[in-house]
Protein backbone atom coordinates (compact mmCIF):
# COMPACT_ATOMS: atom_id res chain seq x y z
CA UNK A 1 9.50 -28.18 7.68
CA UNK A 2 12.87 -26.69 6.36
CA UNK A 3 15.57 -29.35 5.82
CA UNK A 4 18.26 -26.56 7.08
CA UNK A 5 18.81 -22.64 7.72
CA UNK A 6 21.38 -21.75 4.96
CA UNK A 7 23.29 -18.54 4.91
CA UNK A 8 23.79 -17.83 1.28
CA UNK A 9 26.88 -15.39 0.75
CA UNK A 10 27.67 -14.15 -2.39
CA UNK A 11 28.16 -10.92 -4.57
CA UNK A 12 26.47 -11.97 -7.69
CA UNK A 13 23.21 -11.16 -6.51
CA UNK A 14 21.52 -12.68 -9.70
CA UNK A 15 23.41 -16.17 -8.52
CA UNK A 16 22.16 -15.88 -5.05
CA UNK A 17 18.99 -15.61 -6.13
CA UNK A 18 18.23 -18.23 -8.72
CA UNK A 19 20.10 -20.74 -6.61
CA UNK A 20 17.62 -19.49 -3.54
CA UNK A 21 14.72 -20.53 -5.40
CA UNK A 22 16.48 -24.36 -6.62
CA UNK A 23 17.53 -24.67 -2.92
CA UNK A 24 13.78 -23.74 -1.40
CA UNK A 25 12.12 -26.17 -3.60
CA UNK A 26 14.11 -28.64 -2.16
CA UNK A 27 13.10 -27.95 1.36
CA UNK A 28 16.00 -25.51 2.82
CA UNK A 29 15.74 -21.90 4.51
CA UNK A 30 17.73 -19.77 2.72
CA UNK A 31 18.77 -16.70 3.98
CA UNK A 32 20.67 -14.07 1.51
CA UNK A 33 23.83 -12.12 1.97
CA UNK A 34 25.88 -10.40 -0.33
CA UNK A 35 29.23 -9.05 1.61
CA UNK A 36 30.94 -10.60 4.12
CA UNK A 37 29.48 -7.86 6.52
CA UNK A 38 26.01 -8.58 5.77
CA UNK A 39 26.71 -12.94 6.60
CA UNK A 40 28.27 -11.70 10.06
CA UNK A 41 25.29 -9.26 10.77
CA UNK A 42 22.63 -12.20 9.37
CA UNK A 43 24.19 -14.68 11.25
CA UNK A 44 23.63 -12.21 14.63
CA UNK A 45 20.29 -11.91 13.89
CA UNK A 46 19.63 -15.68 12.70
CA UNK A 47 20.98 -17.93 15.59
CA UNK A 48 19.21 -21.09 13.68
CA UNK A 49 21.24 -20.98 10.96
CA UNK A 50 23.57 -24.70 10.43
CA UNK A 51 25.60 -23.76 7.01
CA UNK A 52 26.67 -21.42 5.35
CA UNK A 53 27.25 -21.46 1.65
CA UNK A 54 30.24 -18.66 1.09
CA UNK A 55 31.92 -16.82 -2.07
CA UNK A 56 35.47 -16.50 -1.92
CA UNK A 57 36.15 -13.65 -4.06
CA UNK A 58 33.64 -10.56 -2.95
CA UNK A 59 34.78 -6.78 -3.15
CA UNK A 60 35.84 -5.73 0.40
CA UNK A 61 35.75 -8.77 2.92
CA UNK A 62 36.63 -11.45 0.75
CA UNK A 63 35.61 -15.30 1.61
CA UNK A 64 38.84 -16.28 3.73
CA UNK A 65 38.53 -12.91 5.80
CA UNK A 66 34.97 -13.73 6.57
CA UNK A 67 35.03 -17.52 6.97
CA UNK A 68 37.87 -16.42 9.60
CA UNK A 69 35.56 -14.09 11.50
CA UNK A 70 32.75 -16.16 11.43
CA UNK A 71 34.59 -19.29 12.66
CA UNK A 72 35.98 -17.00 15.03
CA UNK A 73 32.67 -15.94 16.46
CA UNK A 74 30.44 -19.00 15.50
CA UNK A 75 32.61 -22.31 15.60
CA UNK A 76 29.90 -24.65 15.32
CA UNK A 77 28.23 -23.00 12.18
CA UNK A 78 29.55 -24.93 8.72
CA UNK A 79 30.83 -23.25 6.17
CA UNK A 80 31.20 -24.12 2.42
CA UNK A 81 33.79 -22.15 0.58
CA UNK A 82 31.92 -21.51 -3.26
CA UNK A 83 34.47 -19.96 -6.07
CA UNK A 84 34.45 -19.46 -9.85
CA UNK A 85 38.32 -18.91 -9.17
CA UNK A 86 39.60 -21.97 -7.86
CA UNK A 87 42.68 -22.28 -6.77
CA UNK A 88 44.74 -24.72 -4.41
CA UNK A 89 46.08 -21.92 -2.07
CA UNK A 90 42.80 -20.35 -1.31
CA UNK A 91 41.48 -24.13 -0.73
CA UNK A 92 44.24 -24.84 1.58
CA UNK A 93 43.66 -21.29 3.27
CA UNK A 94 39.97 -22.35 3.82
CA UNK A 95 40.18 -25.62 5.02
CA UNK A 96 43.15 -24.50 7.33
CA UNK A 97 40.58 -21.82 8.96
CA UNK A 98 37.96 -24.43 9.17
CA UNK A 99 36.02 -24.51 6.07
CA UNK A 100 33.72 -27.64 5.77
CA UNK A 101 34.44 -28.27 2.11
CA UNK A 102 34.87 -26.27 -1.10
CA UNK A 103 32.80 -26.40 -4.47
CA UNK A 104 33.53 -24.94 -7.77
CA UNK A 105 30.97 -22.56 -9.28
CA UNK A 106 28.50 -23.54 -10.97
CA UNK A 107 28.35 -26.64 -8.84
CA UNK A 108 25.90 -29.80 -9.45
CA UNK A 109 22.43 -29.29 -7.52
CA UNK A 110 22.49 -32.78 -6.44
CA UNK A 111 26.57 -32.19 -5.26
CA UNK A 112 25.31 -29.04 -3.57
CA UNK A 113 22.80 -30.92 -1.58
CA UNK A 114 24.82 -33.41 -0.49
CA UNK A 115 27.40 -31.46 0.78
CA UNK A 116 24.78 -28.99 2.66
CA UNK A 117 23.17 -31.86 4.13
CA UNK A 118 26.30 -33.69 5.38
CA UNK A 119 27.37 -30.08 6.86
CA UNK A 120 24.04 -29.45 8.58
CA UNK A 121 24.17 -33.12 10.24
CA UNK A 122 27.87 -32.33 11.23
CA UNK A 123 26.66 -29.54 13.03
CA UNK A 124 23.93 -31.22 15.05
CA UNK A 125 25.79 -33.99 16.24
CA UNK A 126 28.31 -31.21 17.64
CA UNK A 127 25.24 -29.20 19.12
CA UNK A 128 23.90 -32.87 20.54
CA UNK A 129 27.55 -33.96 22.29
CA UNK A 130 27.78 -30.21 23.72
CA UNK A 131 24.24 -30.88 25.42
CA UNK A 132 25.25 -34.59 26.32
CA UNK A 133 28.34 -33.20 28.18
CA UNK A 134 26.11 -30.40 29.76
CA UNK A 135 24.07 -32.80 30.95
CA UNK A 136 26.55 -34.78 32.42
CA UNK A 137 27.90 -32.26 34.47
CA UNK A 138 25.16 -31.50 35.94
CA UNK A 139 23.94 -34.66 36.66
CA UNK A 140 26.96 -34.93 38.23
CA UNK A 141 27.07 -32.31 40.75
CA UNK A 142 24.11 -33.83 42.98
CA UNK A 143 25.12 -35.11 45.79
């Protein structure tokens, strides 16, 4: 059984890919993007997916314009802003639009993990209080 659904978002299709295969053998779904389009249109068709793992610099829709739309559209999901191009105003700009963290490319395995893992728990125990307070309500509407 898969750890977590990641949405892998990147350009550099050669990174996506080798990092697919390090992140499968260690138990997670990964599920490949390579524009900013192509994350909002996988994350339509994949409703299980708990992080995604975003570039900030891609031609067209860059990082910030599509962590926007896809906080916009999918609040719960996580997202981790990935860069090669680091800087503290794109940092600021991510975490502002709700980014769960940011990493530096390349990033530590184990780091990577970590941070995946303490975003896909995140999102559960958001999903969990959601269904506690649905259930409340409508426990509470009997008479």
């Amino acid at each position: 059984m898969s750890l977590s659904t990641i949405l892998f978002v990147d350009d550099e299709i050669g990174f996506v890919e080798t990092m697919s295969k390090r992140l499968t053998k260690r138990d997670f779904t990964i599920i490949p993007a390579h524009s900013g389009e192509e994350a909002l249109e996988q994350l339509e068709k994949h409703r299980g997916i708990e992080v995604v793992l975003l570039d900030v610099k891609m031609p067209g829709m860059d990082g910030i314009e599509t962590l926007g739309k896809i906080k916009s559209k999918y609040p719960l999901a996580e997202v981790i802003m990935l860069t090669g191009h680091a800087t503290v105003e794109s940092a600021i700009d991510g975490m502002k639009l709700g980014a769960f963290d940011y990493l530096m490319k390349p990033c530590d395995m184990d780091q990577l993990v970590g941070k995946v893992t303490e975003a896909a728990s995140k999102k559960k125990r958001h999903e969990d209080k959601i269904i506690e307070a649905r259930m409340k309500e409508i426990t509470s509407r009997r008479p």
